[in-house]
N, C-alpha and C. Protein backbone atom coordinates (compact mmCIF):
# COMPACT_ATOMS: atom_id res chain seq x y z
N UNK A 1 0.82 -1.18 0.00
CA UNK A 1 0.00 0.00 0.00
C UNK A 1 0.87 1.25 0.00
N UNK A 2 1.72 1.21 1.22
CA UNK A 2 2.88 2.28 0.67
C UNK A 2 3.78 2.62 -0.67
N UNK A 3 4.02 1.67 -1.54
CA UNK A 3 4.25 1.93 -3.02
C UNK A 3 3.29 2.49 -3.68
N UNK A 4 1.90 2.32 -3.38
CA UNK A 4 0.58 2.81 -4.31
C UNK A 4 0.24 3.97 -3.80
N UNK A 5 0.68 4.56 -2.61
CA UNK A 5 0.59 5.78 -2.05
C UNK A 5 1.75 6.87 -2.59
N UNK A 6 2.90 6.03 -2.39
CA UNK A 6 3.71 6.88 -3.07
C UNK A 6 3.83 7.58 -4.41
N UNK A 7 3.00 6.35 -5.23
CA UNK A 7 2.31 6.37 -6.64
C UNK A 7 2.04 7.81 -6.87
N UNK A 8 0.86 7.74 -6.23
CA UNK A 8 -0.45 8.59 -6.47
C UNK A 8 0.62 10.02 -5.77
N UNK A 9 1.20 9.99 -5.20
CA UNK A 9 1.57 11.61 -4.53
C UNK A 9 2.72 11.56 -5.79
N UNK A 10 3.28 10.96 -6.10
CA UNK A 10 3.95 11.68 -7.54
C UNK A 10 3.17 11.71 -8.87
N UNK A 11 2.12 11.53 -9.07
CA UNK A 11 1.33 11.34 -9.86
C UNK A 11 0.71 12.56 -9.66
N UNK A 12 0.40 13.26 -8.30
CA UNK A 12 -0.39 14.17 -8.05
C UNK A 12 1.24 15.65 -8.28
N UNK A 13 2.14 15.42 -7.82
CA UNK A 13 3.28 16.68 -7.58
C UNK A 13 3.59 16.63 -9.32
N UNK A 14 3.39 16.12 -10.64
CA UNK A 14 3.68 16.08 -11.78
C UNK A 14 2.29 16.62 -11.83
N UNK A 15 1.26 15.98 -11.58
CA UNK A 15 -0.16 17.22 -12.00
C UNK A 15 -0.15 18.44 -11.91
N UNK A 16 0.23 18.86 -10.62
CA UNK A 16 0.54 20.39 -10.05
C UNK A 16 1.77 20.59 -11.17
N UNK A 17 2.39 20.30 -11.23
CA UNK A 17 3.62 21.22 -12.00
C UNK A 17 3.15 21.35 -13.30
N UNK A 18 2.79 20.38 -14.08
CA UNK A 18 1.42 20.28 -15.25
C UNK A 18 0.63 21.33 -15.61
N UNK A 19 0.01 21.54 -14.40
CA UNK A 19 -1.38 22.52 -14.28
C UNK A 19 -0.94 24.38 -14.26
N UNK A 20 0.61 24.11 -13.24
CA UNK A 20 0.87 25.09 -13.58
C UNK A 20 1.54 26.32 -14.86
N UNK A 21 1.76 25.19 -15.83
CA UNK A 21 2.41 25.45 -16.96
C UNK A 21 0.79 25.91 -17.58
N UNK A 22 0.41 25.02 -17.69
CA UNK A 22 -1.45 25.11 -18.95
C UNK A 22 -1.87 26.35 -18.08
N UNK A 23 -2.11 26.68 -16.73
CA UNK A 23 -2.51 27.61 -16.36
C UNK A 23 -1.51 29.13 -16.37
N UNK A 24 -0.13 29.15 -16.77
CA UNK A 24 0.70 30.11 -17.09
C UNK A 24 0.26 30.39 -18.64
N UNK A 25 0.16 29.20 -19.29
CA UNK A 25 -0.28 29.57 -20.74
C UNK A 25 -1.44 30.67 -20.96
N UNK A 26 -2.71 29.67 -20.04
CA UNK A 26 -3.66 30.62 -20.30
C UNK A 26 -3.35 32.03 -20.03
N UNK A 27 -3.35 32.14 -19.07
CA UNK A 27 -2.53 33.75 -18.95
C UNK A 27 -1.82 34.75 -19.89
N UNK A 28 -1.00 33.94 -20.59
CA UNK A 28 -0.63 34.60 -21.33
C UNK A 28 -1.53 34.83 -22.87
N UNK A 29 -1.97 33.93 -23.26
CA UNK A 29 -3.20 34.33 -24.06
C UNK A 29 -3.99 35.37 -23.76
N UNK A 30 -4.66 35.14 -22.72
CA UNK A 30 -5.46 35.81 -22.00
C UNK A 30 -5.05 37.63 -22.22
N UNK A 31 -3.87 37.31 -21.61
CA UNK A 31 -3.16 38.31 -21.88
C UNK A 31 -2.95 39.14 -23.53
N UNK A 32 -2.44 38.32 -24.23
CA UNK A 32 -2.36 38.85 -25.67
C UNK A 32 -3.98 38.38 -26.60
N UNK A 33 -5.22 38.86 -25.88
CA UNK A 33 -6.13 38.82 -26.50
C UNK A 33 -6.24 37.51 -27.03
N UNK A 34 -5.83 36.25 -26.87
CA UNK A 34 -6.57 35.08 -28.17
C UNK A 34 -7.31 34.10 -27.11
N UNK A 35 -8.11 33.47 -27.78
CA UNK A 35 -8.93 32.67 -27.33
C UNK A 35 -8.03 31.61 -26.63
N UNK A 36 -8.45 31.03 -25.62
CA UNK A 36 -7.71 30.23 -24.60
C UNK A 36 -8.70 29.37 -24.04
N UNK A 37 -10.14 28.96 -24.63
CA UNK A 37 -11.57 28.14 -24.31
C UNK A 37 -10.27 26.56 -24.26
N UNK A 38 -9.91 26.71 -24.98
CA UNK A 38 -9.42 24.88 -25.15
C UNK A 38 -8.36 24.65 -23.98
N UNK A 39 -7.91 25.78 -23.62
CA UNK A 39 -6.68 25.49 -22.63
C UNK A 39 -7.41 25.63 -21.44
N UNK A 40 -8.22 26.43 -21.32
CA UNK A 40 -8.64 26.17 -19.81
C UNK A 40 -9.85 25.37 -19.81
N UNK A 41 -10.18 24.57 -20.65
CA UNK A 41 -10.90 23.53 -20.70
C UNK A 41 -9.82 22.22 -20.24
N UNK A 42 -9.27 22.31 -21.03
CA UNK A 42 -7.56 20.85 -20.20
C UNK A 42 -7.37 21.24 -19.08
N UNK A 43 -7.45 22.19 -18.48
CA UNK A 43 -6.63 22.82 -16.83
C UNK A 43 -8.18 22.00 -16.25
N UNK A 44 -9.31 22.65 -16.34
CA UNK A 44 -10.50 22.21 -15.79
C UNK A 44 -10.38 20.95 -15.33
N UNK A 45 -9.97 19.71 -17.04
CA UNK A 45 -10.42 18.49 -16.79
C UNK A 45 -8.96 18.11 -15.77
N UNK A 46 -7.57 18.65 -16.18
CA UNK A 46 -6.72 18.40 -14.97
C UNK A 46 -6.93 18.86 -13.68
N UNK A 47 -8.18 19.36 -12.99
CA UNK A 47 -8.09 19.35 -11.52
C UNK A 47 -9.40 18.44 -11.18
N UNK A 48 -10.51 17.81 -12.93
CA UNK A 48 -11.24 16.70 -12.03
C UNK A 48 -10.03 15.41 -12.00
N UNK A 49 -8.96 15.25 -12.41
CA UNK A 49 -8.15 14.37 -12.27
C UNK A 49 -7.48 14.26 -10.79
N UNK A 50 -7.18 15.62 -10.87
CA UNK A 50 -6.29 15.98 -9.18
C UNK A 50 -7.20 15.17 -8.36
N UNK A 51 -8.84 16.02 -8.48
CA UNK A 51 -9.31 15.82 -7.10
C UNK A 51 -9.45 14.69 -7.11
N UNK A 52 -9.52 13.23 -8.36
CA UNK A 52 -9.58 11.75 -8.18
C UNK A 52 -8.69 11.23 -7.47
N UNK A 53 -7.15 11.53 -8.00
CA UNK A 53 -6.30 11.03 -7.29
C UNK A 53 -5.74 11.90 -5.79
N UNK A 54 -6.72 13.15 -5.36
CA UNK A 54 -6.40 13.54 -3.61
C UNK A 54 -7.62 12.36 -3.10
N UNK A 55 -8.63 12.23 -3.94
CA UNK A 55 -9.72 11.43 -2.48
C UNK A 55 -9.16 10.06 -2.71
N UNK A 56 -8.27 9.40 -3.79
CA UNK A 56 -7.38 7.99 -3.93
C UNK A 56 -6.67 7.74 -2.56
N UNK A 57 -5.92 9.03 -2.57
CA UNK A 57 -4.72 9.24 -1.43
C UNK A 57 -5.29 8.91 -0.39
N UNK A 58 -6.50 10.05 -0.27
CA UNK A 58 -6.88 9.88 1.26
C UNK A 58 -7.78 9.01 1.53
N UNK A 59 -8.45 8.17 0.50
CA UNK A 59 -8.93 6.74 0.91
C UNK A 59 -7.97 5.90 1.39
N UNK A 60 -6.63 6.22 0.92
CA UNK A 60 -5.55 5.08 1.25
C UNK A 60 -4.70 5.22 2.63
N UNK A 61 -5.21 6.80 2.91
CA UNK A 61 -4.82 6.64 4.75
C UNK A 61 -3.46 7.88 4.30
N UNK A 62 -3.77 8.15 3.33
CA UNK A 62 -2.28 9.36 2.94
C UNK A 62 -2.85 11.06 3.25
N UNK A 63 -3.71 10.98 4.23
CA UNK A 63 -4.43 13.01 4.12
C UNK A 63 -3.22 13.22 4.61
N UNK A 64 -3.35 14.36 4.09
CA UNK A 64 -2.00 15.74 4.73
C UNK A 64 -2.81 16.62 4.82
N UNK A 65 -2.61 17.02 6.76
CA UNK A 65 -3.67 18.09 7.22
C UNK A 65 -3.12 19.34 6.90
N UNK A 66 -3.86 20.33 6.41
CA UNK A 66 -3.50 21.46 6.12
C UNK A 66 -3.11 22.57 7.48
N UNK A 67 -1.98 23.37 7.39
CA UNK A 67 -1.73 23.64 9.32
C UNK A 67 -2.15 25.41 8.58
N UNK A 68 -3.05 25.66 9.62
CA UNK A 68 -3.86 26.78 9.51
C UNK A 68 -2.52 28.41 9.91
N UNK A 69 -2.75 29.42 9.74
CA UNK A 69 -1.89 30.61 9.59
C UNK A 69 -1.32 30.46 11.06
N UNK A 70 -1.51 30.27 12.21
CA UNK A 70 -1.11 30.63 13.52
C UNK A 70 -0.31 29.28 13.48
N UNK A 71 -0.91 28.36 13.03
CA UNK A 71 0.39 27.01 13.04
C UNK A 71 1.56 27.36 12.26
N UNK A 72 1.70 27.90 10.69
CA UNK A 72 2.52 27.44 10.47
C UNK A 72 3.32 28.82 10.79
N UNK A 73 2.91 29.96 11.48
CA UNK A 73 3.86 30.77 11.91
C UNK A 73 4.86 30.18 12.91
N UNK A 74 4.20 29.34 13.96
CA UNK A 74 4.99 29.11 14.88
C UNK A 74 5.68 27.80 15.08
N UNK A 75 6.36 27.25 13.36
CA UNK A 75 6.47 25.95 12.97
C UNK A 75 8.18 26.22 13.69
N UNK A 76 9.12 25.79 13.55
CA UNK A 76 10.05 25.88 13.95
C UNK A 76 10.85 24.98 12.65
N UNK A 77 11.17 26.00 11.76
CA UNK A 77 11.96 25.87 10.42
C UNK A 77 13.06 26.64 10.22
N UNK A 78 14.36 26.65 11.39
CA UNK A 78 15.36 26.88 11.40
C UNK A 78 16.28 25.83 11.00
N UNK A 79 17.51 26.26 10.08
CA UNK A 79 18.53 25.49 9.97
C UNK A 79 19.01 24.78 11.41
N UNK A 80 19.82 23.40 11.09
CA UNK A 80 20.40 22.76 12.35
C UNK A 80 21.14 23.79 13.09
N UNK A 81 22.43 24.56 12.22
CA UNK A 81 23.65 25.11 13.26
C UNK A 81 22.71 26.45 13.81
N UNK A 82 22.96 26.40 14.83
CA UNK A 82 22.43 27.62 15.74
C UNK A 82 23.15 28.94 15.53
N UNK A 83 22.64 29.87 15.81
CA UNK A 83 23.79 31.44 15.86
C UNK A 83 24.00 31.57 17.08
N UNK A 84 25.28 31.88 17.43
CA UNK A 84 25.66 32.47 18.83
C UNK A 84 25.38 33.93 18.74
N UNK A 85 25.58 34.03 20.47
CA UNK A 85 25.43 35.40 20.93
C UNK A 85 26.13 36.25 20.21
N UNK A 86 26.96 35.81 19.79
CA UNK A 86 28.43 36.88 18.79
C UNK A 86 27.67 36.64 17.54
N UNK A 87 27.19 35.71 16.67
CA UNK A 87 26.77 35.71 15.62
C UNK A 87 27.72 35.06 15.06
N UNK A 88 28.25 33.99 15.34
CA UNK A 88 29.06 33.20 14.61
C UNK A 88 28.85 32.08 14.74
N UNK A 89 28.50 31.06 13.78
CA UNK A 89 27.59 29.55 13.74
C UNK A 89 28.34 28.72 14.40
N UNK A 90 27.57 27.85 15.17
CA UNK A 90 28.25 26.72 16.13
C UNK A 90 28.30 25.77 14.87
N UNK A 91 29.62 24.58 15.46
CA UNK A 91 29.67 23.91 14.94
C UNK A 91 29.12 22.50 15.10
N UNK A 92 28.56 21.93 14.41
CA UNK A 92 28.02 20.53 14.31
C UNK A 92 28.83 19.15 14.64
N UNK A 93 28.60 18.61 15.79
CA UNK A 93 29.21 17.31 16.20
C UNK A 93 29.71 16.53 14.89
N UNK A 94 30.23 15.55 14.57
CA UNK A 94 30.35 14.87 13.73
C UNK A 94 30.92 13.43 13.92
């Protein structure tokens, strides 16, 4: 089950990168006046695809909870080496 999970979340991180290209396109059409019905018709049908393979995932026990604005302010996403009081990086055991 963990190989078929892993599946589907690279299956889903190649969608997103996908979606974001067809959806840069449209834009730029959009932008230079031409019709863009067919491209954001493919972006459309690529997010009923997404959302198949997010409720796949999370039938399979793979949700990733989304951490709301006050969580992820106070996530603690510092590099390992610490700064000293002087401002000069400790060094790492090895």
């Amino acid at each position: 089950m963990d190989n078929k999970l892993n599946e589907i979340r690279r299956k889903i991180r190649f969608l997103r990168a996908e979606m974001l290209g067809a959806e840069d396109n449209v834009r730029k059409r959009v932008n230079r006046g031409e019709d863009c019905a067919e491209d954001a018709m493919h972006v459309m049908a690529m997010r009923v695809v997404m959302l198949g393979l997010i409720a796949e995932r999370n039938r399979l026990g793979g949700e990733e909870r989304l951490l709301n604005v006050d969580e992820r302010l106070t996530m603690d996403c510092r590099a390992a080496g610490r700064k000293r009081s002087n401002g000069a990086l400790e060094r790492r055991d090895r």
